[in-house]
C-alpha atoms as a PDB file:
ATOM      1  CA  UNK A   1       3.177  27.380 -31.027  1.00  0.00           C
ATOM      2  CA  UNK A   2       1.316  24.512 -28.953  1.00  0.00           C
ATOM      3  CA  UNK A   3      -1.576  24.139 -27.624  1.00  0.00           C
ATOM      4  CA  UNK A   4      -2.571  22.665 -23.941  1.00  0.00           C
ATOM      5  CA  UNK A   5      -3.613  19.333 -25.718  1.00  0.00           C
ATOM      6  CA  UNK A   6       0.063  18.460 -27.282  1.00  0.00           C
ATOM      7  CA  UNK A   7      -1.141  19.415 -30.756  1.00  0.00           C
ATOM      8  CA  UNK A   8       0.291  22.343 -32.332  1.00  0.00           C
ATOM      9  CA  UNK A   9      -1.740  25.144 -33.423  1.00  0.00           C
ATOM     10  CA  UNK A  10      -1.923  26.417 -36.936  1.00  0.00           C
ATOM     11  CA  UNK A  11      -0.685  30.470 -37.435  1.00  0.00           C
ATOM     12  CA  UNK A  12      -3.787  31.868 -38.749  1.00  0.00           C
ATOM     13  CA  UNK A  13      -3.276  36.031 -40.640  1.00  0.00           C
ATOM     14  CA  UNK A  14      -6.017  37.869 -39.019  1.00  0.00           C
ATOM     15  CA  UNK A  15      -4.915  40.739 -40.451  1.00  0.00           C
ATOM     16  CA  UNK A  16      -7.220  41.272 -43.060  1.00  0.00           C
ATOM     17  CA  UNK A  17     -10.287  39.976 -41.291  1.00  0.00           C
ATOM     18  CA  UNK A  18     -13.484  42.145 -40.662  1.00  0.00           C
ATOM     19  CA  UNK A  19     -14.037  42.341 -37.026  1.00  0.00           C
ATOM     20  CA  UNK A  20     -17.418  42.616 -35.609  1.00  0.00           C
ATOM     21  CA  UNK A  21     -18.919  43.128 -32.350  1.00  0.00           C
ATOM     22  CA  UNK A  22     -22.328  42.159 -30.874  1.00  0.00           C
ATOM     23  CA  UNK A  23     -25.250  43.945 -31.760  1.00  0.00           C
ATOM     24  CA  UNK A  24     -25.745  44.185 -28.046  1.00  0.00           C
ATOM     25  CA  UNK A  25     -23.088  45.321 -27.191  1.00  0.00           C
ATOM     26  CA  UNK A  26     -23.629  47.936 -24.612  1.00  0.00           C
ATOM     27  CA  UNK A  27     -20.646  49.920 -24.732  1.00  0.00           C
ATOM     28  CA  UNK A  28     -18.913  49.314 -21.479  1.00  0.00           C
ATOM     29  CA  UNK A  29     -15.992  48.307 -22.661  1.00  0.00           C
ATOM     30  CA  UNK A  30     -16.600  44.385 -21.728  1.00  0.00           C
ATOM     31  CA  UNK A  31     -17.194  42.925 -24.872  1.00  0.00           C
ATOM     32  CA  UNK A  32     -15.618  40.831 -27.430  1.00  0.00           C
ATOM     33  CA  UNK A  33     -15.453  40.711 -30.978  1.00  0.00           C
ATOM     34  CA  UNK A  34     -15.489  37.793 -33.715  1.00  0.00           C
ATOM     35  CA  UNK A  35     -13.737  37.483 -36.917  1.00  0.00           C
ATOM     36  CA  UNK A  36     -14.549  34.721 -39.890  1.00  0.00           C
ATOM     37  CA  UNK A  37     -11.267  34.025 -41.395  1.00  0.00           C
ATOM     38  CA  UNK A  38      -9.295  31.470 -43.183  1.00  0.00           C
ATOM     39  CA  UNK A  39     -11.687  28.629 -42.456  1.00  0.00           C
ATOM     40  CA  UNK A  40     -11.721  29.553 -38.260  1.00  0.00           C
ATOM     41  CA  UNK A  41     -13.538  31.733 -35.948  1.00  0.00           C
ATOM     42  CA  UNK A  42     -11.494  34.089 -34.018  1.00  0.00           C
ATOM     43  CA  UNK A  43     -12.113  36.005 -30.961  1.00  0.00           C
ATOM     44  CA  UNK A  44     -10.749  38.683 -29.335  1.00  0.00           C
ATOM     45  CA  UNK A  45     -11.401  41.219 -26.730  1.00  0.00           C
ATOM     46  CA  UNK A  46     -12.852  44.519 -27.848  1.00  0.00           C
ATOM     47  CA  UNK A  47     -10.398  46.448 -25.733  1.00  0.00           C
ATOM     48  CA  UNK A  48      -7.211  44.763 -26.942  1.00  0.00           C
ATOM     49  CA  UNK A  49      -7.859  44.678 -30.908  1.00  0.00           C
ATOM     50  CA  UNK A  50      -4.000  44.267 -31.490  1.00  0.00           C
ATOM     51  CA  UNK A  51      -3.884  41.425 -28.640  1.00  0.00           C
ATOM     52  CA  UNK A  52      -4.348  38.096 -28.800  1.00  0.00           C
ATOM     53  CA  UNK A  53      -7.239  36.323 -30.377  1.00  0.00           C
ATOM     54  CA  UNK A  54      -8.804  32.488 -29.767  1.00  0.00           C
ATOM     55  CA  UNK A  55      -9.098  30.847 -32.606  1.00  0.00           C
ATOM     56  CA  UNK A  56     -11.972  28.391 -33.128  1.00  0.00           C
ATOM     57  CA  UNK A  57     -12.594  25.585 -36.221  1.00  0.00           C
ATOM     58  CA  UNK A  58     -16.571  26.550 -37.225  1.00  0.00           C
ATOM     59  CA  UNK A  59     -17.706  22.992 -35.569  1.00  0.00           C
ATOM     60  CA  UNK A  60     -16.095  24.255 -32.204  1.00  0.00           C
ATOM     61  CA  UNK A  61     -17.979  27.303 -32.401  1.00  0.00           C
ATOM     62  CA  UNK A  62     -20.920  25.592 -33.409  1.00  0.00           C
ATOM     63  CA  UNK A  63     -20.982  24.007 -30.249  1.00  0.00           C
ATOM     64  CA  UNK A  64     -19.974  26.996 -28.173  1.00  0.00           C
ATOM     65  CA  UNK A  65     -22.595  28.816 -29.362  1.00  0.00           C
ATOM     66  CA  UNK A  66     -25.591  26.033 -29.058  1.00  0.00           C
ATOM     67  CA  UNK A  67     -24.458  25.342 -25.515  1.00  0.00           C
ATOM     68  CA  UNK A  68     -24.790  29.319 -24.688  1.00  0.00           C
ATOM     69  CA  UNK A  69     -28.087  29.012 -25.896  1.00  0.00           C
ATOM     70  CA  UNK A  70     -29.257  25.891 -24.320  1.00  0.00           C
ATOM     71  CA  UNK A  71     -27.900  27.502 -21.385  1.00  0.00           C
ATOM     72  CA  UNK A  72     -24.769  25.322 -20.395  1.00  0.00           C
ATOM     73  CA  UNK A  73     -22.083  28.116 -19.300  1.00  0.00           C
ATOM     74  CA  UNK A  74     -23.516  29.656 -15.954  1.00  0.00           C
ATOM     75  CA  UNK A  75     -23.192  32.883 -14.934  1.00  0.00           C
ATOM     76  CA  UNK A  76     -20.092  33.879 -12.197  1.00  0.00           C
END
């Protein structure tokens, strides 16, 4: 597997991790859910749990997470 950068990605098991949604989650079926596994942060959407999942190192989520805050990722 490669990524869009040239690197290749590492295979990460998710199959034992503990998957959990937000607490606001409102039920509408547009969510997503987040795993901590293996050193990484997955995500995946709520309606696809045996899809695909992005998979994060903690320092890039980390920074996903402070720029939501701060604001940086506008709405559509």
């Amino acid at each position: 597997m490669s990524r869009h950068d040239g690197r290749t990605a590492r295979q990460v098991d998710l199959r034992g991790a503990e998957w959990r949604k937000s607490r606001r989650s409102s039920g509408n079926g547009a969510c997503v859910e987040v795993a901590f596994a293996e050193g990484v942060v997955a995500v995946r959407d709520s309606k696809d749990t045996g899809g695909p999942a992005l998979v994060f190192s903690p320092a890039e989520w980390t920074a996903f997470l402070g720029g939501a805050h701060d604001g940086r990722y506008g709405r559509p």
